[in-house]
C-alpha atoms as a PDB file:
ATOM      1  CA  UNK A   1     -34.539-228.321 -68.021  1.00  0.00           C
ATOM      2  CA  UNK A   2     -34.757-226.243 -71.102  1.00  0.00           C
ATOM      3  CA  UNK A   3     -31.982-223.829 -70.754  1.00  0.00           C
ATOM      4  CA  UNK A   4     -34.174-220.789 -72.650  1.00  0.00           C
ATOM      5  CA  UNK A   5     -33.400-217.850 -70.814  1.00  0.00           C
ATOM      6  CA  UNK A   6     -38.013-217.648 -70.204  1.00  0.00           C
ATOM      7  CA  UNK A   7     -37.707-220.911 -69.066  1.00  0.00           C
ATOM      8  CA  UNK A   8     -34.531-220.435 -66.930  1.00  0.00           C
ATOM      9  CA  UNK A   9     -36.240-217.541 -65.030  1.00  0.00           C
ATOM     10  CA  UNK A  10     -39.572-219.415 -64.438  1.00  0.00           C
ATOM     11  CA  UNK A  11     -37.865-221.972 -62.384  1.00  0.00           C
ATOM     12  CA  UNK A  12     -35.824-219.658 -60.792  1.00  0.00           C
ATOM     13  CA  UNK A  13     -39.321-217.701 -60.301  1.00  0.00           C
ATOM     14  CA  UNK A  14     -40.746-221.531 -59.116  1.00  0.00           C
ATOM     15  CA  UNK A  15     -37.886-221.880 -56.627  1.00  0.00           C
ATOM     16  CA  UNK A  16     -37.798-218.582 -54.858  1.00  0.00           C
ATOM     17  CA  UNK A  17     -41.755-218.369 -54.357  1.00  0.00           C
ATOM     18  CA  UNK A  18     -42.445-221.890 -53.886  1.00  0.00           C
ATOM     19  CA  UNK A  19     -39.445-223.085 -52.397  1.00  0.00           C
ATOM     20  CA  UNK A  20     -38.924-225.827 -55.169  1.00  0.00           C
ATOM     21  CA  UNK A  21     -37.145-226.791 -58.087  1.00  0.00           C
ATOM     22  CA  UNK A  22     -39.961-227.827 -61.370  1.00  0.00           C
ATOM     23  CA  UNK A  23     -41.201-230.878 -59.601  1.00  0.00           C
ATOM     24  CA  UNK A  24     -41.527-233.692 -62.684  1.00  0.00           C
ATOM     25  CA  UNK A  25     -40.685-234.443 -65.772  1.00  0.00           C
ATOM     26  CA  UNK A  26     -43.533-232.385 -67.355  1.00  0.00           C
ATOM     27  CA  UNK A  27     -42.230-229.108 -66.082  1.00  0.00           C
ATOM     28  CA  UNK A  28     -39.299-228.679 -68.641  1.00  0.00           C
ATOM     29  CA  UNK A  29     -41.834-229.293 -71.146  1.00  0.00           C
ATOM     30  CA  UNK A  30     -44.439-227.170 -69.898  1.00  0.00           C
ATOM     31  CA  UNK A  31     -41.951-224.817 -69.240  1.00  0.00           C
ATOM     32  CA  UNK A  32     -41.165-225.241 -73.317  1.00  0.00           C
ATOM     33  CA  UNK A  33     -44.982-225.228 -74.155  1.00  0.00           C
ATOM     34  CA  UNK A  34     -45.304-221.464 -72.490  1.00  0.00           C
ATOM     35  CA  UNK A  35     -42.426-219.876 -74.536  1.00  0.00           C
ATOM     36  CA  UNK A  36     -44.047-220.923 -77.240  1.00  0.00           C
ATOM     37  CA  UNK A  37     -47.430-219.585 -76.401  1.00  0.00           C
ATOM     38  CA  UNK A  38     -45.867-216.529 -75.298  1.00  0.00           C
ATOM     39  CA  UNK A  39     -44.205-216.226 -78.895  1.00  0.00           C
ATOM     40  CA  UNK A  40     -47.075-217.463 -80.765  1.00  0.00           C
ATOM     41  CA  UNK A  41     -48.852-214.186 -79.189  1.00  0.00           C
ATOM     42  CA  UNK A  42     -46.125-211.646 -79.213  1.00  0.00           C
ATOM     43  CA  UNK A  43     -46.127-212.666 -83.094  1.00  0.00           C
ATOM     44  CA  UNK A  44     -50.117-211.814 -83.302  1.00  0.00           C
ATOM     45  CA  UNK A  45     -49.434-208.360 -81.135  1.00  0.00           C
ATOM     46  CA  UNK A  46     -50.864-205.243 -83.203  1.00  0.00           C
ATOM     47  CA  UNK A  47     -52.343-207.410 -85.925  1.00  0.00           C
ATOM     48  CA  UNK A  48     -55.744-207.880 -84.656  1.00  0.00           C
ATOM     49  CA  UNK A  49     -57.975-205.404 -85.292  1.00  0.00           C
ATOM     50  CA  UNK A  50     -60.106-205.330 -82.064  1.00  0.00           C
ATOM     51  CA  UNK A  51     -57.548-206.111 -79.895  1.00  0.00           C
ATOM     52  CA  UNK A  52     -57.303-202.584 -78.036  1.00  0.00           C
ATOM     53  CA  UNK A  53     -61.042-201.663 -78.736  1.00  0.00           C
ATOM     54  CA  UNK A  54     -63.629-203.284 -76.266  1.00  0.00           C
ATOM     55  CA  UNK A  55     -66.531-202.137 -78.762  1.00  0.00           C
ATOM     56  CA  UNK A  56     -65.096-203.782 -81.737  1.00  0.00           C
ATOM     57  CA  UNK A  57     -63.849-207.078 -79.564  1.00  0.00           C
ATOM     58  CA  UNK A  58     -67.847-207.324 -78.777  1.00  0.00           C
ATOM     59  CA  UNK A  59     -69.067-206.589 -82.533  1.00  0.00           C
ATOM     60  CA  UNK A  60     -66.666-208.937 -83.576  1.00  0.00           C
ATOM     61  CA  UNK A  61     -68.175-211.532 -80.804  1.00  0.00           C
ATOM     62  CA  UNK A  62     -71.860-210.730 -81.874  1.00  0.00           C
ATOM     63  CA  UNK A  63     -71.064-211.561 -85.437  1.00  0.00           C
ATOM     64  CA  UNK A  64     -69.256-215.370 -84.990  1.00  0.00           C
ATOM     65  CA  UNK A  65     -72.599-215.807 -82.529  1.00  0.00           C
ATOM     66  CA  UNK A  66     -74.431-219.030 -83.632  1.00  0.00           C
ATOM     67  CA  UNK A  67     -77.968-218.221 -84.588  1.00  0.00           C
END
């Protein structure tokens, strides 16, 4: 198990709602693969432009539409 201090508290999370400890192999790394995502995004926080205007978010969907 990673010992992250995310990754720590998401099994601890696992165990106390669920009653169980990560149940494979894949869970450390999954486990891994969601601090990173979770990073990845705090990284982007405040640098898109639409992100905290719906109208702009759909303008900017309505002009990457295919034709």
């Amino acid at each position: 198990m990673p010992d992250s201090a995310l990754a720590l508290q998401m099994a601890d999370m696992i165990r106390r709602w669920h009653g169980i400890a990560p149940p494979s192999a894949c869970a450390p790394q999954a486990l891994a693969e969601l601090e990173a995502v979770i990073a990845a995004l705090a990284e982007l926080d405040g640098t898109v432009p639409f992100d905290c205007e719906p109208a702009q978010f759909e303008a900017a969907l309505l002009e990457c539409r295919e034709p």
